[in-house]
Protein backbone atom coordinates (compact mmCIF):
# COMPACT_ATOMS: atom_id res chain seq x y z
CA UNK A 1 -50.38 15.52 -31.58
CA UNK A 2 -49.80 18.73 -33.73
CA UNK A 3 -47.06 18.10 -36.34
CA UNK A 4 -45.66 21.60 -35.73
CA UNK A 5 -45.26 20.69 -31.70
CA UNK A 6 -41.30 22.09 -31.24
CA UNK A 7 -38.60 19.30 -30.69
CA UNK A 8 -37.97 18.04 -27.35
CA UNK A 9 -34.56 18.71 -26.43
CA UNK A 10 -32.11 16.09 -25.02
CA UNK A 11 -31.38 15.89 -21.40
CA UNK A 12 -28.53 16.13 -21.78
CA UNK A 13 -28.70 20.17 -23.18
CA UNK A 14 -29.17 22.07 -19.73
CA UNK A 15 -30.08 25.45 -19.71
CA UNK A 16 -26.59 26.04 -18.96
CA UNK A 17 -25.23 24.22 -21.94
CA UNK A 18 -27.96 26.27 -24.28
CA UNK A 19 -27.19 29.41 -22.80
CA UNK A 20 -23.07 28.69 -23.73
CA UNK A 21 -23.91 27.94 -27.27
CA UNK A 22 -25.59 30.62 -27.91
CA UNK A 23 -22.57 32.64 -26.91
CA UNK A 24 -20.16 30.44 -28.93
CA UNK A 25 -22.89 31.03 -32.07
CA UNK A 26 -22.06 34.97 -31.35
CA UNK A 27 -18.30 34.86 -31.79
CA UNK A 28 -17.14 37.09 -34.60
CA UNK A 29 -12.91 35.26 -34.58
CA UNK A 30 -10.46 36.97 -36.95
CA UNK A 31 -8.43 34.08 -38.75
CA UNK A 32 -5.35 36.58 -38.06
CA UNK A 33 -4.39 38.19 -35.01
CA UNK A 34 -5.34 42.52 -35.16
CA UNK A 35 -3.52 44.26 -37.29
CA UNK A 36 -0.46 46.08 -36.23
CA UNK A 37 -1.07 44.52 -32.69
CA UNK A 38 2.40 42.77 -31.02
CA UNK A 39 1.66 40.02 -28.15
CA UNK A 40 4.79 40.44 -25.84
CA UNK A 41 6.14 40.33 -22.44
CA UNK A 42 6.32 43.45 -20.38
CA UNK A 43 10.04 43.87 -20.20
CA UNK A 44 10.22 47.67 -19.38
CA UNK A 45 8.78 50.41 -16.63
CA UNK A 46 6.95 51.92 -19.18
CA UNK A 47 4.81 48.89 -20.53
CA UNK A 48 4.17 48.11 -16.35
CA UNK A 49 2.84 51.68 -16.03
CA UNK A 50 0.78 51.55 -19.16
CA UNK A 51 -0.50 48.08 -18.33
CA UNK A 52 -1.38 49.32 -14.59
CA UNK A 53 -2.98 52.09 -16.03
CA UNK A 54 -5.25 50.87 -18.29
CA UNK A 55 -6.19 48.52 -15.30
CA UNK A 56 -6.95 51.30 -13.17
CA UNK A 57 -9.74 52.42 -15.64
CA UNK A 58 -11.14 49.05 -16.05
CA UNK A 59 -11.55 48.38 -12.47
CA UNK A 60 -12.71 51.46 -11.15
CA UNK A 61 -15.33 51.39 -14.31
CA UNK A 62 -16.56 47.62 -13.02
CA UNK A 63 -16.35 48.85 -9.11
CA UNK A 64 -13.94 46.84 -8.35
CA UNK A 65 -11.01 49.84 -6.99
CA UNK A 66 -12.38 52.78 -5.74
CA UNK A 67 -11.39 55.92 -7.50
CA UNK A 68 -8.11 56.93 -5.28
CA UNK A 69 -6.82 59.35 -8.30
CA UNK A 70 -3.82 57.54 -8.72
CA UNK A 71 -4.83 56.39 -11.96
CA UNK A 72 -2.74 53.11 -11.82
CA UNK A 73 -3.43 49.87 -10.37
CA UNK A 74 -0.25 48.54 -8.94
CA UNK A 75 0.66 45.03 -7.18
CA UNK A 76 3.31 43.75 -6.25
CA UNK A 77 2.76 40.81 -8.85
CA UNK A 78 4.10 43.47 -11.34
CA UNK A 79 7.77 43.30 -10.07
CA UNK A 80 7.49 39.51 -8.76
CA UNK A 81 10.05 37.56 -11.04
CA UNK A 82 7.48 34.46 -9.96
CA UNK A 83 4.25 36.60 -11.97
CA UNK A 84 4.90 37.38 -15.70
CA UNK A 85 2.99 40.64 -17.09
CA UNK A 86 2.33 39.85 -20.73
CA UNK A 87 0.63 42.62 -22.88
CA UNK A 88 -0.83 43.90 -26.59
CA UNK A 89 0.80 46.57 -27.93
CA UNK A 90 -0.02 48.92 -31.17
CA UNK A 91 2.19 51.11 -31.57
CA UNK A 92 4.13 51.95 -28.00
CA UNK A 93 0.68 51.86 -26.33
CA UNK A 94 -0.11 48.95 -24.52
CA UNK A 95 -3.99 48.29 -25.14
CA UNK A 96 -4.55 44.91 -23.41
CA UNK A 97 -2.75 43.13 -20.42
CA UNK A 98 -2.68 39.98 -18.61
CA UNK A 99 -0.55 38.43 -15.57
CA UNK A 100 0.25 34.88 -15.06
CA UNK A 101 1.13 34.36 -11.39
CA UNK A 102 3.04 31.57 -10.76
CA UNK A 103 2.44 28.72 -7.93
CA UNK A 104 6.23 28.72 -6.18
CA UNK A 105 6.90 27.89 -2.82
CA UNK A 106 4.15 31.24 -1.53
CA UNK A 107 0.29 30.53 -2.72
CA UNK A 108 -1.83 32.08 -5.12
CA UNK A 109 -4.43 34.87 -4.64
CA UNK A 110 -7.34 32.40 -5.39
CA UNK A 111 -6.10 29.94 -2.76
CA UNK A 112 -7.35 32.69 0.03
CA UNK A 113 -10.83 31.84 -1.13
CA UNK A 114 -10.26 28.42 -3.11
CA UNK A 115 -8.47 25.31 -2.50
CA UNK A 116 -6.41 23.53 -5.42
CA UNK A 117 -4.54 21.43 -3.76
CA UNK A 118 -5.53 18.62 -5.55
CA UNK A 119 -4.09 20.48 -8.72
CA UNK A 120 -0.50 20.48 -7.42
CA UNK A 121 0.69 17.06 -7.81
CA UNK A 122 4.39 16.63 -8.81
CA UNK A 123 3.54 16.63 -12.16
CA UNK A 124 1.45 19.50 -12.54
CA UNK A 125 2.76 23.12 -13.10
CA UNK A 126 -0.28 25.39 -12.15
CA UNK A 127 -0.41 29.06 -12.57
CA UNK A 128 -2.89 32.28 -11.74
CA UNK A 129 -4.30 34.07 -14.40
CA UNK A 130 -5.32 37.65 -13.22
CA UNK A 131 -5.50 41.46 -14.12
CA UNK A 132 -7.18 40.52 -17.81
CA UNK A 133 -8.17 43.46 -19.12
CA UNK A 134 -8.26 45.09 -22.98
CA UNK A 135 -8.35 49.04 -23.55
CA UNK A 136 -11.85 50.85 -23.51
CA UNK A 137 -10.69 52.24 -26.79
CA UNK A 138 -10.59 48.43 -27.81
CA UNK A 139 -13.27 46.73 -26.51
CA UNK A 140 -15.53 46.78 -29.57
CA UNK A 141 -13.95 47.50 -32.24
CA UNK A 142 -11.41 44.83 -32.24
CA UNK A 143 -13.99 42.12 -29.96
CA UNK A 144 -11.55 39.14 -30.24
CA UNK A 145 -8.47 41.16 -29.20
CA UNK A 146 -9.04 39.55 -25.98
CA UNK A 147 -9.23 35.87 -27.39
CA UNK A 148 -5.90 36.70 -29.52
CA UNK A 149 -4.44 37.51 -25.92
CA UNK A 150 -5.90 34.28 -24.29
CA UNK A 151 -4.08 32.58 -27.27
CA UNK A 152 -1.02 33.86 -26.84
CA UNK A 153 -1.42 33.21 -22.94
CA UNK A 154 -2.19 29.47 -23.50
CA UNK A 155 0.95 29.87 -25.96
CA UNK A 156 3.27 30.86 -23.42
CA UNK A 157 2.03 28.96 -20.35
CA UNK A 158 2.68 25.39 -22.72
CA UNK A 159 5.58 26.46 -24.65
CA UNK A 160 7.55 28.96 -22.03
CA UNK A 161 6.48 27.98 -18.74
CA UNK A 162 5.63 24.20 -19.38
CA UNK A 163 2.08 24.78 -17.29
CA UNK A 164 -0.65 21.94 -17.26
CA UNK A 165 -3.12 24.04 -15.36
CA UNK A 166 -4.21 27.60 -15.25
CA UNK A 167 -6.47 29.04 -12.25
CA UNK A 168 -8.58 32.43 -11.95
CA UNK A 169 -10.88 34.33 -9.94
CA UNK A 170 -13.66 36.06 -12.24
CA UNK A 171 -16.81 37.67 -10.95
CA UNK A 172 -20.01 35.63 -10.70
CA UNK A 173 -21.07 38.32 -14.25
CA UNK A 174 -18.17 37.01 -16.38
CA UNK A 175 -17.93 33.44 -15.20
CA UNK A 176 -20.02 32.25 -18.08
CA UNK A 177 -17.42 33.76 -20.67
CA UNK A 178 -14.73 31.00 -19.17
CA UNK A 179 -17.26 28.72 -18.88
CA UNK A 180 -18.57 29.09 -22.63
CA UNK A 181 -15.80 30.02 -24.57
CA UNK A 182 -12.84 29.04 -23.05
CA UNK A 183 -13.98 26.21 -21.60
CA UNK A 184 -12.76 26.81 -18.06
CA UNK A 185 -14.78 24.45 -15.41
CA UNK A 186 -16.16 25.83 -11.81
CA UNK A 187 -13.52 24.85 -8.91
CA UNK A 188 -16.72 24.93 -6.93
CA UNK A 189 -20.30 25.38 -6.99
CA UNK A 190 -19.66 28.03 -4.05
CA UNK A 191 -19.87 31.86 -4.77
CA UNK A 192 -17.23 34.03 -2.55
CA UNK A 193 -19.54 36.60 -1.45
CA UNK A 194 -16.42 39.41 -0.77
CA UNK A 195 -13.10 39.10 -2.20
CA UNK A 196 -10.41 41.68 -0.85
CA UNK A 197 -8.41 41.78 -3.76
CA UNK A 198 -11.27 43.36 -5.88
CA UNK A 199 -12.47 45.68 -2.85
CA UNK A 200 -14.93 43.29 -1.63
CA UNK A 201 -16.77 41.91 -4.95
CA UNK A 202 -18.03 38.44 -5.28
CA UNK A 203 -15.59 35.72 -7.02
CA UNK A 204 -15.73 32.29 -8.73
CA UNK A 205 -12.61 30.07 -9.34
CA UNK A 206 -12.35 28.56 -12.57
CA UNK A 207 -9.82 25.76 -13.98
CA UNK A 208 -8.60 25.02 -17.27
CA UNK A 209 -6.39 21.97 -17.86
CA UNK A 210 -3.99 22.44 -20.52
CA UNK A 211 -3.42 19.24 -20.87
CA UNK A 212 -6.79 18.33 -22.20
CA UNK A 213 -8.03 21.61 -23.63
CA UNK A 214 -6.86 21.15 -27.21
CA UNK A 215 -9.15 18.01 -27.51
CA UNK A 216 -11.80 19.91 -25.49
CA UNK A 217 -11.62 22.62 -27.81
CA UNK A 218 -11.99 20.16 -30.96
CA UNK A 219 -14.86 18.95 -29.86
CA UNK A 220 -16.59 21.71 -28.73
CA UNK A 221 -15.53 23.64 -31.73
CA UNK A 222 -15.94 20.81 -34.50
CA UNK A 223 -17.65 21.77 -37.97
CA UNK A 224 -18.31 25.69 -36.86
CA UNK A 225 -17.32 28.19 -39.57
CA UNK A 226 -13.77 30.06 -39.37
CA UNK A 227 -15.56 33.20 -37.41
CA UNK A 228 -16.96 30.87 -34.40
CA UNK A 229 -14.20 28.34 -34.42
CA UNK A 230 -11.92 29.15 -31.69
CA UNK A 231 -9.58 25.71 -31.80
CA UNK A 232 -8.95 26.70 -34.96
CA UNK A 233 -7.94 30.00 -33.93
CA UNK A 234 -6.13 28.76 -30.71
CA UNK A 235 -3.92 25.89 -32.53
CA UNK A 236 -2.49 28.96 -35.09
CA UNK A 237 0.81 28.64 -35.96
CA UNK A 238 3.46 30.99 -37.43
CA UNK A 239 2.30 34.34 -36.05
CA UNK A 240 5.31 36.38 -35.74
CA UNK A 241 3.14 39.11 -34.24
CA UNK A 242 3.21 36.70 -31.44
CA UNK A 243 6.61 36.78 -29.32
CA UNK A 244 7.50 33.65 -28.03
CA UNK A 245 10.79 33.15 -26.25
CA UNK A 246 12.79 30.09 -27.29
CA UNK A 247 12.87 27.27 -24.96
CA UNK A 248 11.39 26.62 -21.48
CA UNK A 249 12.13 28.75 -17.94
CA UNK A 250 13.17 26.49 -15.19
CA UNK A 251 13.89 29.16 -13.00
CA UNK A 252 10.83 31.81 -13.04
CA UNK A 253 12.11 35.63 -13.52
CA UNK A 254 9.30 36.69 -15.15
CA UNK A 255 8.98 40.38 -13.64
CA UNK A 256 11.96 40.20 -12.56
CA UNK A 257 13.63 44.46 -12.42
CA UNK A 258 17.13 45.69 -12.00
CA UNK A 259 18.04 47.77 -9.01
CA UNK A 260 17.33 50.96 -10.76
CA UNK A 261 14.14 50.00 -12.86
CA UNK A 262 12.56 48.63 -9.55
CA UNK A 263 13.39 51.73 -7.61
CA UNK A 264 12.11 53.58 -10.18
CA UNK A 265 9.00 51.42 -10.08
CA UNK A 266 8.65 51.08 -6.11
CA UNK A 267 10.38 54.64 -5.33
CA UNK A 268 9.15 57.14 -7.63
CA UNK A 269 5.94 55.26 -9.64
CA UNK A 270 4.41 52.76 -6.66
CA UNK A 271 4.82 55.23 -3.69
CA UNK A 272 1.79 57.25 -3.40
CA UNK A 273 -0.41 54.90 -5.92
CA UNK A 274 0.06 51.58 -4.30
CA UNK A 275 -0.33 50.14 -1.26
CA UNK A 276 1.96 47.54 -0.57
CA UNK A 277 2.30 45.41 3.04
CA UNK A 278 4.97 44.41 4.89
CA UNK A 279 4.44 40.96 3.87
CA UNK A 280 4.36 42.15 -0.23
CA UNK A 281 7.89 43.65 0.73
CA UNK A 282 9.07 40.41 2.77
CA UNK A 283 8.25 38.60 -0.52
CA UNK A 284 10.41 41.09 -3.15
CA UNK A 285 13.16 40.07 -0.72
CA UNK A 286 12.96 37.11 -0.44
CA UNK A 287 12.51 36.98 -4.93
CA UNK A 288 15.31 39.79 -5.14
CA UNK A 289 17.82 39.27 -2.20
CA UNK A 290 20.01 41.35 0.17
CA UNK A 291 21.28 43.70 -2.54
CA UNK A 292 18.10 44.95 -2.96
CA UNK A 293 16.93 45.64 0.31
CA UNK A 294 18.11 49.31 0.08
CA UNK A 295 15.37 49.60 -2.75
CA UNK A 296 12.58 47.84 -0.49
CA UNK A 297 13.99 50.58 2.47
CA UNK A 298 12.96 53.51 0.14
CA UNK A 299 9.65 52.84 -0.24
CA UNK A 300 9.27 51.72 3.25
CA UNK A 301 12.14 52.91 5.44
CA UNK A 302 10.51 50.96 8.44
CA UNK A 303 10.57 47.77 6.74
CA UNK A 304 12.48 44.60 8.17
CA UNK A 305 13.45 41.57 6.50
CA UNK A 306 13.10 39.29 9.35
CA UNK A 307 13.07 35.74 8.42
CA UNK A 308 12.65 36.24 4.99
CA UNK A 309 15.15 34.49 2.85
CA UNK A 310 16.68 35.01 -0.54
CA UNK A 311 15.46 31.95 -2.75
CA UNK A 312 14.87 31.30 -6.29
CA UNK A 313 11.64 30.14 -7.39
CA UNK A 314 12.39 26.98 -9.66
CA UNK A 315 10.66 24.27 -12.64
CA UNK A 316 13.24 22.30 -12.68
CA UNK A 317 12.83 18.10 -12.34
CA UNK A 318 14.77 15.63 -10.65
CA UNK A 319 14.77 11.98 -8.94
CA UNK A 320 15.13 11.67 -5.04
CA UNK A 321 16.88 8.47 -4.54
CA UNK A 322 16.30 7.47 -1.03
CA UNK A 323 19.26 6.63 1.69
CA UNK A 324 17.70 4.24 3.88
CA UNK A 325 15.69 1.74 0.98
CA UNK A 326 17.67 2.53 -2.12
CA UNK A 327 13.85 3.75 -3.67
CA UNK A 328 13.45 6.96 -5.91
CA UNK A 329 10.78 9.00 -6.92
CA UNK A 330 10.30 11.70 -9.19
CA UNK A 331 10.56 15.01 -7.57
CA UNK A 332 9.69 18.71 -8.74
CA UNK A 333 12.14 21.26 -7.50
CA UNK A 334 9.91 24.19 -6.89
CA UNK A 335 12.31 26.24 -5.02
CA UNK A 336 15.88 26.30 -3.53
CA UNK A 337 17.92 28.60 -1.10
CA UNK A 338 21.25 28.81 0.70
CA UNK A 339 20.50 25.97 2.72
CA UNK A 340 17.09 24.38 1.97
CA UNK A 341 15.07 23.24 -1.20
CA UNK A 342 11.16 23.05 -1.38
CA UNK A 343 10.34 19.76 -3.74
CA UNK A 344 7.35 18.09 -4.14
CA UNK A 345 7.26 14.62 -5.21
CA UNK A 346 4.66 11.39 -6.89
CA UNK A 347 5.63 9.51 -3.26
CA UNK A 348 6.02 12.23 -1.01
CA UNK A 349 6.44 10.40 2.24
CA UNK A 350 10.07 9.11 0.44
CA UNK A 351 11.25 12.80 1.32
CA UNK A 352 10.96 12.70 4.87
CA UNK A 353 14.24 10.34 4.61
CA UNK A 354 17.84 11.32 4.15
CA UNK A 355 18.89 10.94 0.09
CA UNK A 356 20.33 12.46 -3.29
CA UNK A 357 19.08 14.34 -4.95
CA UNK A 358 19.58 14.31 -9.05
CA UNK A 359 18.58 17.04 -11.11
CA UNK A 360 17.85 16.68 -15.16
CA UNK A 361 21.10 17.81 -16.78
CA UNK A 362 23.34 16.80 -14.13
CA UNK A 363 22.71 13.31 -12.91
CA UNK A 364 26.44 12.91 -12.22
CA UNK A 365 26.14 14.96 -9.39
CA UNK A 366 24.00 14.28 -6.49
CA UNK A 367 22.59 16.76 -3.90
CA UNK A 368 22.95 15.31 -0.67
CA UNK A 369 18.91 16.39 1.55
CA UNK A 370 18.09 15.72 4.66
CA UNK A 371 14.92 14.97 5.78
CA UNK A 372 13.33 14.95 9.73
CA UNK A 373 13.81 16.78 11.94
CA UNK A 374 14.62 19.48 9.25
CA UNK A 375 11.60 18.55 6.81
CA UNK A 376 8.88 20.95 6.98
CA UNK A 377 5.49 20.53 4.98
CA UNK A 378 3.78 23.02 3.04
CA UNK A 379 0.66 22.01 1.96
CA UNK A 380 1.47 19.09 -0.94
CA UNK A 381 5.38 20.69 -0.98
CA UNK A 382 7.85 19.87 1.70
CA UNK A 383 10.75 21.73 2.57
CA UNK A 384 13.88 19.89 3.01
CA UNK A 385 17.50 20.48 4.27
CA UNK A 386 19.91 20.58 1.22
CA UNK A 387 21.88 23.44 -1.08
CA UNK A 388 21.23 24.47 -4.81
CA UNK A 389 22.32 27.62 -4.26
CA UNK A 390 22.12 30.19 -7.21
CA UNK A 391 20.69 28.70 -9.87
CA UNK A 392 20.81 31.76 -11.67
CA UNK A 393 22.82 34.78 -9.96
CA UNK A 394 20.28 37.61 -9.59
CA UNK A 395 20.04 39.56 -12.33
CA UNK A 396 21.56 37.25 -15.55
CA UNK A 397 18.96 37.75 -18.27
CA UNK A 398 17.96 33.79 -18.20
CA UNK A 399 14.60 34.14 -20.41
CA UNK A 400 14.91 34.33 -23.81
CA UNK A 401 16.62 30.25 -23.75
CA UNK A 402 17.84 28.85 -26.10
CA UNK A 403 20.74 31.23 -27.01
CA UNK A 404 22.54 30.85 -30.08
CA UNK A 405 26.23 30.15 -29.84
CA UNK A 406 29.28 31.24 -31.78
CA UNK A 407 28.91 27.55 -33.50
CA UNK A 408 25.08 28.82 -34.62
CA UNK A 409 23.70 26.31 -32.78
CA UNK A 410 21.14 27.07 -30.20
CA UNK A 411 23.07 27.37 -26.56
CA UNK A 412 21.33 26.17 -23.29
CA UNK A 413 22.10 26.60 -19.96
CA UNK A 414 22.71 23.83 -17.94
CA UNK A 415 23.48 23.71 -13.92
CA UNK A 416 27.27 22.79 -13.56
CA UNK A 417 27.34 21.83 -9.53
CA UNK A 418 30.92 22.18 -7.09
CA UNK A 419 31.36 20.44 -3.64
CA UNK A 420 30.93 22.67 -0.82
CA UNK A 421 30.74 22.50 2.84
CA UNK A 422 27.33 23.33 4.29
CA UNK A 423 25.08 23.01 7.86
CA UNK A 424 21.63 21.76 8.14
CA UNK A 425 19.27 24.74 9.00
CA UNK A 426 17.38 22.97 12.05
CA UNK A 427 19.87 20.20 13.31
CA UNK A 428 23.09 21.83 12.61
CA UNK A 429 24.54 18.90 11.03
CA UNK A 430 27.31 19.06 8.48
CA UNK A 431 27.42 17.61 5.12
CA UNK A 432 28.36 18.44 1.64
CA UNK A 433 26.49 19.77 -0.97
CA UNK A 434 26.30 21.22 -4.20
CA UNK A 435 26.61 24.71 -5.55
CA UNK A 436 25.44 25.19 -8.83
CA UNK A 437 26.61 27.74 -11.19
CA UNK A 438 25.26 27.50 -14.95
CA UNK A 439 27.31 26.61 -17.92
CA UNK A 440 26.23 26.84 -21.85
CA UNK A 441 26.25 24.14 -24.00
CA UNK A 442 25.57 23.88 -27.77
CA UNK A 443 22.31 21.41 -29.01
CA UNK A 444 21.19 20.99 -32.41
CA UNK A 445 17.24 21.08 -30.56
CA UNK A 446 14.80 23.39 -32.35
């Protein structure tokens, strides 16, 4: 045999696997984030028109919107308190964007094409990423702008949001990028061939478990110089160019709009450059409540809220002791309303019994639930009979937690809960429950 005969590669090294490193070989990674570049959340009209506008371009470039000459790309995951619109700024201009999407009690985009339900366990916090896009202007010249977004994404979903799991849709061109660099892994082998959300283009669904990816991305990354090394680049600390609330959300107000900055939004910025249905408007109710419906009339002045109910969409964990056996389990809330409160739980079938109902933070005072008739499933959630009414009263400015006090101590919010008389939605039954209201209290936690 000829000496010079090439090296058989392992099995192992697909020509999937080859094709990914040679992408990972071609990463040119800044050991700093871009200079002059701030990694925020939207928080005004103006960064939700500049984001939708620079996803206009991008889409109607890759064919996915058709040029309507609205020049804006508008959902209604831009004033959903459940989505969160996070964007790069220079300057005042906002030259990349990104939404996180949030699975509450309603389902994600992907889940019309994909199922996850075997993502949503109690103890699993799973969100959508979607609308990723960086400025033409941008593109090239600063290459790992994106990456520096995907960082402070992954940043936010842990620290913020307390996600194990983020989901996405991509089409069948980009997958590889997830696949290769950020290590995202096919949902399934299956190819949507049309996908309504991007006018009819083909999707894949992609997972990446947050839970596992820093040790994925050690391994993957191990021994590569600074410029290819994304763990490196992804386990960064100290970047004040990177604004990270303090402490966790438990109850989700991401993009969440006063009266007048979502009238603005819906009224006079939407109307004309966005299309949304009658089901998109049932679900700003049902985030935003009765005192907004006058806003959701302007844009539409034919729309109804039916049966749509004013909840709050919720992270916060409990135990569900139950009646009957004395047994508990450990139960999500994911969300509440008036009179009912959509948990899912690590023994599910416990919640189909009367019980209490503790919450973290106030396990002195039990939430009396009901369970059948009144329980109602939801895929892996069930919805219960039971009141945690008002977590947070709509429009209290609950993100940036911890507060500091007077004391200088960082101030959290905890739920304080009253007695108070309530009926059971389907049987009509009386019992007592708990209103919650929210109370600071000082903590010496970091």
């Amino acid at each position: 045999m000829n000496d010079m005969t090439a090296p058989v590669l392992p099995a192992t090294l697909n020509k999937s696997e080859m094709r990914h490193q040679k992408m990972r070989r071609m990463l040119r990674l800044r050991p700093t984030p871009p200079e002059g570049v701030t990694f925020k959340v939207a928080d005004s009209t103006e960064e939700i028109e500049q984001a939708c506008q620079i996803l206009y371009d991008a889409y109607t470039e890759a064919g996915f919107m058709i040029k309507d000459g609205s020049g804006s790309r508008f959902t209604v995951y831009h004033v959903l308190p459940s989505a969160y619109t996070l964007v790069a700024k220079k300057g005042d201009d906002v030259i990349a964007t990104v939404t996180l999407i949030l699975r509450s009690a309603d389902p994600l985009p992907i889940e019309h094409l994909f199922s996850i339900d075997h993502y949503l366990g109690h103890d699993r916090r799973v969100a959508e990423v979607s609308a990723l896009t960086v400025h033409a202007d941008y593109r090239r010249a600063e290459g790992d702008l994106v990456l520096w977004l995907m960082k402070y994404l992954k940043d936010f979903s842990r620290k913020v949001l307390g996600l194990t799991d983020l989901v996405l849709t991509c089409n069948p061109k980009h997958i590889a990028f997830y696949n290769a660099i950020l290590l995202f892994e096919n949902i399934s082998e299956e190819v949507a061939e049309s996908y309504d959300f991007v006018d009819g283009a083909p999707a894949c669904g992609a997972r990446l478990n947050l839970s596992t990816r820093r040790e994925n991305y050690r391994v993957t990354y191990d021994g590569q110089p600074v410029e290819k090394n994304l763990h490196r680049l992804m386990e960064t600390h100290n970047c004040p160019s990177l604004e990270l609330p303090a402490g966790k959300d438990e109850v989700y107000r991401g993009n969440w709009f006063s009266r007048d900055s979502l009238d603005f939004l819906l009224t006079h910025y939407a109307k004309g450059r966005s299309r949304l249905t009658a089901s998109d408007l049932s679900r700003l109710y049902a985030a935003y409540g009765p005192d907004y419906l006058s806003v959701l009339a302007a844009y539409d002045p034919g729309f109804q809220p039916g049966e749509a109910v004013y909840r709050i969409d919720t992270n916060v964990s409990g135990r569900f002791t139950c009646r009957k056996s004395g047994k508990s389990c450990r139960v999500r809330v994911i969300a509440a309303s008036q009179d009912r409160i959509t948990l899912s739980a690590d023994a599910p079938g416990m919640l189909r019994h009367d019980g209490l109902l503790m919450l973290e933070g106030a396990p002195e005072h039990p939430v009396p639930v009901f369970g059948p008739p009144a329980a109602v499933a939801h895929g892996p959630y069930l919805t219960v009979s039971g009141a945690i009414t008002h977590l947070l009263q709509p429009g209290i400015e609950h993100r940036r937690r911890p507060m500091v006090g007077r004391s200088g101590k960082p101030t959290f919010w905890r739920p304080i809960f009253r007695p108070s008389a309530f009926r059971n939605w389907k049987t009509g039954r009386k019992g007592l429950s708990a209103v919650a209201a929210l109370s600071p209290f000082s903590s010496s936690r970091s």
